[in-house]
Protein backbone atom coordinates (compact mmCIF):
# COMPACT_ATOMS: atom_id res chain seq x y z
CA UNK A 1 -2.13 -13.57 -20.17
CA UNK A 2 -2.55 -9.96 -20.17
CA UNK A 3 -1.55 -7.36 -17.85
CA UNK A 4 -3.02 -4.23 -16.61
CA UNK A 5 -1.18 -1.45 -14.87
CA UNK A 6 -3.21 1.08 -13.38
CA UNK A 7 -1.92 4.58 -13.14
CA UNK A 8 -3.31 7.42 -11.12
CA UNK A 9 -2.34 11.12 -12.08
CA UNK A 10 -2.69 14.28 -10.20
CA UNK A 11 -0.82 17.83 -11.49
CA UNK A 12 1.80 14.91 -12.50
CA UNK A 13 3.25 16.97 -15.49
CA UNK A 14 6.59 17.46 -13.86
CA UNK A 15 7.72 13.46 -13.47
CA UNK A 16 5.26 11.93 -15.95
CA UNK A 17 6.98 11.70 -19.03
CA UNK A 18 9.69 9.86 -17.41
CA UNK A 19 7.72 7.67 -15.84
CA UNK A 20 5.56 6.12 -18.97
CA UNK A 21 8.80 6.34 -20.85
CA UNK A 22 9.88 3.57 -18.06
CA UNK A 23 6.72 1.74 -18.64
CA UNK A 24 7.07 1.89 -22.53
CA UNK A 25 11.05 0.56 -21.88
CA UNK A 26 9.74 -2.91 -20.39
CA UNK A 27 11.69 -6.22 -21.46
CA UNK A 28 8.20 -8.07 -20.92
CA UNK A 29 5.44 -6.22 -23.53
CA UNK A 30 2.34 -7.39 -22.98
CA UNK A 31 0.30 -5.11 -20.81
CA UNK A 32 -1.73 -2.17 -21.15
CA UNK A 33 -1.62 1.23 -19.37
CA UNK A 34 -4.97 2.43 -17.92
CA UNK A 35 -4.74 5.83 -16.44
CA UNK A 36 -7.33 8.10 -14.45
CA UNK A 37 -6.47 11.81 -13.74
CA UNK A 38 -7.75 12.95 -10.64
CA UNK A 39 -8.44 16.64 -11.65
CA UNK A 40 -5.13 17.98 -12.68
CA UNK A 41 -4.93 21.73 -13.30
CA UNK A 42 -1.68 21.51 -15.24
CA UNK A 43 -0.68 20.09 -18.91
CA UNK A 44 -0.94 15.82 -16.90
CA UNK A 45 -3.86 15.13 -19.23
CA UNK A 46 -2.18 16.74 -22.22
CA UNK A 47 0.91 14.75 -21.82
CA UNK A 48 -1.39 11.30 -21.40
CA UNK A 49 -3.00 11.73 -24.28
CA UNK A 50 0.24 11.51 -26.21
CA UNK A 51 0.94 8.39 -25.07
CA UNK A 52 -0.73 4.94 -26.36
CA UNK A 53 -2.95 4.53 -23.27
CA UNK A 54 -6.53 3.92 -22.21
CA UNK A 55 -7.64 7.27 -20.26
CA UNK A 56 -10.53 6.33 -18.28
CA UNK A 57 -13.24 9.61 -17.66
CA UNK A 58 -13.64 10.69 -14.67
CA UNK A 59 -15.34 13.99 -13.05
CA UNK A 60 -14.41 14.27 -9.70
CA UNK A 61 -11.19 14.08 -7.42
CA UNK A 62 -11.12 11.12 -5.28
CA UNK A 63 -7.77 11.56 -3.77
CA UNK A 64 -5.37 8.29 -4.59
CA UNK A 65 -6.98 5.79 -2.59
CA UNK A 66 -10.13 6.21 -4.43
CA UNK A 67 -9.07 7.06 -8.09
CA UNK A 68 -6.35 3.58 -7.50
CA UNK A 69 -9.57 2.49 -6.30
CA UNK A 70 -11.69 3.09 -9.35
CA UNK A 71 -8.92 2.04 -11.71
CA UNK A 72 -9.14 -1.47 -10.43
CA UNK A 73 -12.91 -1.56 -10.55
CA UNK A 74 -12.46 -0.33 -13.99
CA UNK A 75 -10.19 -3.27 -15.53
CA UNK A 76 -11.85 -6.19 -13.83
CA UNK A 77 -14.88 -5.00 -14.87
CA UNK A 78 -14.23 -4.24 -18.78
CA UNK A 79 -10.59 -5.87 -19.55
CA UNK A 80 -9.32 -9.78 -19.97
CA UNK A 81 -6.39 -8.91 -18.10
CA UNK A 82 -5.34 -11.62 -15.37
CA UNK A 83 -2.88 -9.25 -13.46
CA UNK A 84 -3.22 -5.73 -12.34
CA UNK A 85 -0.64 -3.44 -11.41
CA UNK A 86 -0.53 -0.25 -9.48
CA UNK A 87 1.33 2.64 -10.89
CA UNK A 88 2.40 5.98 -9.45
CA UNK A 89 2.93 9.15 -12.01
CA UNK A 90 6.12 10.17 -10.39
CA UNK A 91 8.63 7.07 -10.10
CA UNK A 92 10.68 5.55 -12.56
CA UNK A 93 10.44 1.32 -12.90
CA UNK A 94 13.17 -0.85 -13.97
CA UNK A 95 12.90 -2.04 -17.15
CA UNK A 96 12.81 -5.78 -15.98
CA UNK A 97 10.01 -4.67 -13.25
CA UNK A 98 7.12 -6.40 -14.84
CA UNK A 99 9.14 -9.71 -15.99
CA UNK A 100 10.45 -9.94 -12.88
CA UNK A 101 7.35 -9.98 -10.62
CA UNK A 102 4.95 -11.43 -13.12
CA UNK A 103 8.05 -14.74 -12.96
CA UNK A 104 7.71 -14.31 -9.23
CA UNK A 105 3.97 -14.34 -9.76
CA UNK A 106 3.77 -17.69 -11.89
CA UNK A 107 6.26 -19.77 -9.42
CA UNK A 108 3.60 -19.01 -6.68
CA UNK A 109 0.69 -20.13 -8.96
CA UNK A 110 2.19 -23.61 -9.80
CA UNK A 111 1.49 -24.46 -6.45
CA UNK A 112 -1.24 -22.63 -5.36
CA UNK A 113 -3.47 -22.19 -8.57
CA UNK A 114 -6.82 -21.01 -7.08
CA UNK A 115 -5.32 -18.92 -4.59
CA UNK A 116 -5.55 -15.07 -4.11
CA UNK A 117 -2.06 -13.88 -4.21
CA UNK A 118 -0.06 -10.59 -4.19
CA UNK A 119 3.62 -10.17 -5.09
CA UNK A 120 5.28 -7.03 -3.56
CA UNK A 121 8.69 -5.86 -3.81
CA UNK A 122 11.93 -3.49 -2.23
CA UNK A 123 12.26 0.13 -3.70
CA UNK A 124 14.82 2.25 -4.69
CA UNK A 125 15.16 5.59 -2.55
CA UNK A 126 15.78 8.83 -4.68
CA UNK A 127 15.15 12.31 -4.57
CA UNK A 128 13.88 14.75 -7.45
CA UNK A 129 16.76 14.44 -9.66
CA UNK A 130 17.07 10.82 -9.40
CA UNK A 131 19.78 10.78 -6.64
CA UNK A 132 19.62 7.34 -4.50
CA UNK A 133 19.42 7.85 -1.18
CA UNK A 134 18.97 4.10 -0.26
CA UNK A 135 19.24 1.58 -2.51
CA UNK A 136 16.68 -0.47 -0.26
CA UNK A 137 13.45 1.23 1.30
CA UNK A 138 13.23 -1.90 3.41
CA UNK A 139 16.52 -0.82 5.16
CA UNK A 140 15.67 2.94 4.59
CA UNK A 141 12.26 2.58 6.97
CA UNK A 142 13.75 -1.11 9.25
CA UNK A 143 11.06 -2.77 7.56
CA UNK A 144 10.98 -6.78 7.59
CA UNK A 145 8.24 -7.78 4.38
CA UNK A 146 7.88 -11.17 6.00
CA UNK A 147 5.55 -9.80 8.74
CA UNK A 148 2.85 -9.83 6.86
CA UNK A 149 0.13 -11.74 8.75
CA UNK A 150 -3.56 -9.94 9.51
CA UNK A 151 -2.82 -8.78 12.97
CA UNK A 152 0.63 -7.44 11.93
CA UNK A 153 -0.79 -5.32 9.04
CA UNK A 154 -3.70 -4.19 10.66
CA UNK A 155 -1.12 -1.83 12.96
CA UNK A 156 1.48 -1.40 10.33
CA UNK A 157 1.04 -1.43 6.60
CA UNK A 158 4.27 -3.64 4.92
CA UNK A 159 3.49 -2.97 1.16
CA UNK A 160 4.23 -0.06 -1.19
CA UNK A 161 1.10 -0.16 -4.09
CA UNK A 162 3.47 0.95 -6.75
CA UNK A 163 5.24 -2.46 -6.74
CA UNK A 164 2.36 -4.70 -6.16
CA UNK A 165 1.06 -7.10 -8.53
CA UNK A 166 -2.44 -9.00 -8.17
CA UNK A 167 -3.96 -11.99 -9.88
CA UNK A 168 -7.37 -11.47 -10.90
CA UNK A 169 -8.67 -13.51 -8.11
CA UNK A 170 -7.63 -11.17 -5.04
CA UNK A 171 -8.68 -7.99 -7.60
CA UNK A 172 -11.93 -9.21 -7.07
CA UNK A 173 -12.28 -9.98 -3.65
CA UNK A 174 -10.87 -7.02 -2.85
CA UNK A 175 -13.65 -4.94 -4.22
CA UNK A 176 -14.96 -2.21 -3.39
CA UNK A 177 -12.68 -0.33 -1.20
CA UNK A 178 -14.34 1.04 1.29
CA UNK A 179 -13.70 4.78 2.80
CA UNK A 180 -12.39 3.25 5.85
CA UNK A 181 -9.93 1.82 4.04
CA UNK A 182 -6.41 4.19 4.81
CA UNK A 183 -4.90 3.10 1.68
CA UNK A 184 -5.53 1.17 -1.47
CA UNK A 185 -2.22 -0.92 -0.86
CA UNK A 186 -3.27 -1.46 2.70
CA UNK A 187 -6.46 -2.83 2.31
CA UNK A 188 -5.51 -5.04 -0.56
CA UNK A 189 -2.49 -6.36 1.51
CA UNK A 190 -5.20 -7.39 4.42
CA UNK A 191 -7.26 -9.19 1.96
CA UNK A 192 -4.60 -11.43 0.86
CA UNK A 193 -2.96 -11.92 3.97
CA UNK A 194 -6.65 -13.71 5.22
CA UNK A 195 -7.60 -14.94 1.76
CA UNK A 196 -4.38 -15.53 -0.04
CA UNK A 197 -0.88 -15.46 -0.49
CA UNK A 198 1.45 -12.68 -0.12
CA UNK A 199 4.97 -12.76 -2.00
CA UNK A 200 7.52 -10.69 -1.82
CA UNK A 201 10.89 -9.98 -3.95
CA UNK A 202 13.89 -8.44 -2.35
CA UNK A 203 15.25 -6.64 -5.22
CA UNK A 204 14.34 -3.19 -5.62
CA UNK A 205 12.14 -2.73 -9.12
CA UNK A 206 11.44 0.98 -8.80
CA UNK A 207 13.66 4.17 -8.05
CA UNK A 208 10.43 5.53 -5.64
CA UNK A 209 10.96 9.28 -6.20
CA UNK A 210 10.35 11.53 -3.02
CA UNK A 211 9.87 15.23 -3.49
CA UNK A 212 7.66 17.61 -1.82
CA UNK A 213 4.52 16.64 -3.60
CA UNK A 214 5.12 13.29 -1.96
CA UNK A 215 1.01 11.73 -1.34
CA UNK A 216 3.08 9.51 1.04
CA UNK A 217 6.52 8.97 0.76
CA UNK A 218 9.03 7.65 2.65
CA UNK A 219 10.74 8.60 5.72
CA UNK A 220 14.15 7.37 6.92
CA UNK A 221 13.78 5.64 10.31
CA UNK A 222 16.23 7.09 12.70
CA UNK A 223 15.88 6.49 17.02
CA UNK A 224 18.09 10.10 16.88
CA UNK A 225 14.92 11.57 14.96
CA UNK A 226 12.67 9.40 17.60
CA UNK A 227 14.11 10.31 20.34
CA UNK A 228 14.24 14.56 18.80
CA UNK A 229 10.83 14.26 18.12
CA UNK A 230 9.81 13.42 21.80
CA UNK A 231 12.08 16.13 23.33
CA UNK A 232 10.45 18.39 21.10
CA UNK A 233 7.24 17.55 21.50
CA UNK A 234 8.14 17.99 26.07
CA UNK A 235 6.31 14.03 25.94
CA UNK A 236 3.09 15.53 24.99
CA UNK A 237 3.05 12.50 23.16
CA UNK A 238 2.54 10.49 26.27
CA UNK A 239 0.04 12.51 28.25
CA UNK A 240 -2.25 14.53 25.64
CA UNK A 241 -5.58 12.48 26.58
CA UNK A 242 -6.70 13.49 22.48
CA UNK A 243 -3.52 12.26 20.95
CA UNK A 244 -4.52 9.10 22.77
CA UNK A 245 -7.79 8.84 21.40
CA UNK A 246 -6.27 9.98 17.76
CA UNK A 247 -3.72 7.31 17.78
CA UNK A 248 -5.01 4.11 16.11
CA UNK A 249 -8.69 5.35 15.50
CA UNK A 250 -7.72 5.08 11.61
CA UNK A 251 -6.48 1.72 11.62
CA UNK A 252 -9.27 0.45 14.40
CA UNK A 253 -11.80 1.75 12.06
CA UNK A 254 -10.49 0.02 8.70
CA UNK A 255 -10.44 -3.38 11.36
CA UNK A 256 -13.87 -2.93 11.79
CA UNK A 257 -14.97 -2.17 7.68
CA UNK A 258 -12.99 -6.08 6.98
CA UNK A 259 -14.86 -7.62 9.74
CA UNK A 260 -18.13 -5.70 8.24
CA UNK A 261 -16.83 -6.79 4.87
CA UNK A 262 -15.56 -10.54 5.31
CA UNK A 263 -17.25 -11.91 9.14
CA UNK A 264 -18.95 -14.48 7.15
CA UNK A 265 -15.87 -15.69 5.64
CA UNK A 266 -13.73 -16.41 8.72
CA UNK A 267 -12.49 -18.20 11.31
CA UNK A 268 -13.29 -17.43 15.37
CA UNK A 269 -9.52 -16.74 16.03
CA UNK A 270 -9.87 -13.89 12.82
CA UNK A 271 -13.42 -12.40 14.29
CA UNK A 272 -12.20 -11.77 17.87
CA UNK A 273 -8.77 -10.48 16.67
CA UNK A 274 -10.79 -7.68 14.48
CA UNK A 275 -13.36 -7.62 17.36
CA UNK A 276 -11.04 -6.77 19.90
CA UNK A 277 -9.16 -4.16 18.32
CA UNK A 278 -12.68 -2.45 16.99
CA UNK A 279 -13.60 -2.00 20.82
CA UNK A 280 -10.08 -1.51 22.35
CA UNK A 281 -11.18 2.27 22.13
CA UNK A 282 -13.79 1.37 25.08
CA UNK A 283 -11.47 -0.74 27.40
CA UNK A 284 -9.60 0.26 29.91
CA UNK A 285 -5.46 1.25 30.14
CA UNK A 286 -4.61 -2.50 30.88
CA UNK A 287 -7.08 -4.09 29.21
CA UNK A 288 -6.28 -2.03 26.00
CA UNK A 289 -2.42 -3.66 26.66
CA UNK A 290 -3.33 -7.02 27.04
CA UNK A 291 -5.29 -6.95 23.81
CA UNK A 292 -2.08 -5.84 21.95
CA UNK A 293 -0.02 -7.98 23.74
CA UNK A 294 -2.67 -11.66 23.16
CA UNK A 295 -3.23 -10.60 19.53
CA UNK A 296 0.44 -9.60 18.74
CA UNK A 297 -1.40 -6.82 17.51
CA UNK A 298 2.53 -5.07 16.96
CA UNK A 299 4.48 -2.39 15.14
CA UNK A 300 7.94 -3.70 13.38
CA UNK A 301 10.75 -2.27 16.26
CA UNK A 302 10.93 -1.89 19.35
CA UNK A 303 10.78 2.02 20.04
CA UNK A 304 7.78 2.00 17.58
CA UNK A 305 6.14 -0.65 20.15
CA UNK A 306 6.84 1.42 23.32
CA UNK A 307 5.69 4.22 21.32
CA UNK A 308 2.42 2.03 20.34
CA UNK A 309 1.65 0.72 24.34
CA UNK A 310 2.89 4.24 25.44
CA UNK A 311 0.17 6.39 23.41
CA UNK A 312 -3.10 3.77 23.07
């Protein structure tokens, strides 16, 4: 069974070569590489095209979420591949990246054949030259993978795209990604918490580069830099009426594209979760509390959830 791995370029010339070098250093062959540039301006495109790769055309930038977006629209709609992969031009993988997760991938199929299912894994922090900073971005940002459940990922996202792998069947329920969506990773990860299975491997596959061209990136959590970051900000943070109004409106309006998306496909409990948080915007300060509060509608620490009931 084939696999696809879908990689998105942008002005990637500096990083690339060592990154498909990586991909073409695999212990487990049998994949493809689709890639989509997203309007580079430097020698990205040259540089693909010297590589054994399917280059997909495209016109227009769509910014990551939407060219990682067309990529997977692109292989389950033209290629027999039953596992998809999202790549970033600027990391380096593991050579034993692809065996590993696609064997992690397989165990969870033996006993749930039919079932939507994503496997996600730890990263290697490095800078430019390769450097580690953390040998775990799980310990790097205090993240916990296991909280993975809808109302837990609807405040905080848990999964990195560039080590995800997808069976076929959550590629295709996850289709299309809608603008709302804040991330490609994101809104796949909500899909198969509801519909599916989510996996997760605690070795690090990837050294996850972080430079100043960084789309995301990761930041060390710290309560020093917390607790810096509110005395410099005087605890605007807590009493600027727009920063209140700011704070969430991304994720409430992703809740309310799935329950667009996928009402008809769930459960009461599901509905008045996403129903609660799309309105929260309208109740009032305690009401907006107790929502967060019955739903478990949480961020992974406990400064981050003061933060969270401080700021709504």
């Amino acid at each position: 069974m084939g696999i696809s791995v879908l990689l998105s370029t942008y002005n990637g010339e500096k990083y690339l070569n060592q990154q498909l070098d990586s991909l073409f250093s695999q212990t487990y062959e049998i994949f493809e590489i689709i890639a989509r540039d997203d309007g580079s301006q430097d020698k990205t495109l040259e540089i693909l095209r010297s590589y054994n790769i399917k280059i997909i055309d495209s016109k227009e930038n769509l910014g990551a979420k939407g060219s990682f977006g067309a990529l997977l629209e692109y292989a389950v709609q033209n290629n027999a591949s039953e596992y998809f992969m999202f790549c970033d031009q600027d990391d380096v993988w593991d050579s034993n990246k692809i065996e590993k997760t696609l064997a992690k991938m397989h165990d969870i199929e033996k006993s749930l054949p039919d079932s939507p299912i994503l496997v996600n894994t730890d990263l290697k922090v490095v800078d430019e030259e390769l450097k580690v900073l953390d040998n775990s971005m799980w310990n790097y940002q205090q993240i916990n993978p296991k909280l993975n459940t809808l109302n837990r990922l609807l405040i905080q996202n848990t999964i990195t795209g560039c080590t995800v792998m997808i069976n076929k069947k959550l590629a295709q329920i996850s289709l299309q990604i809608p603008d709302e969506a804040l991330m490609h990773d994101w809104w796949i990860g909500l899909v198969a918490s509801k519909f599916g299975r989510i996996e997760y491997i605690h070795d690090s596959t990837i050294q996850y580069r972080q430079h100043t061209g960084n789309n995301v990136g990761a930041k060390r959590f710290s309560y020093v830099n917390i607790i810096k970051n509110i005395l410099k900000k005087r605890f605007s943070i807590f009493f600027n009426g727009n920063l209140h109004k700011k704070h969430l409106a991304k994720n409430i309006e992703q809740a309310r594209a799935f329950l667009s998306i996928y009402k008809e496909n769930l459960g009461e409990v599901d509905i008045q979760v996403l129903e609660d948080l799309a309105t929260i915007e309208s109740k009032s300060f305690w009401q907006k509390r107790k929502i967060l509060l019955r739903h478990k509608l949480l961020k992974q620490g406990l400064i981050n959830n003061i933060l969270l009931f401080l700021r709504i």
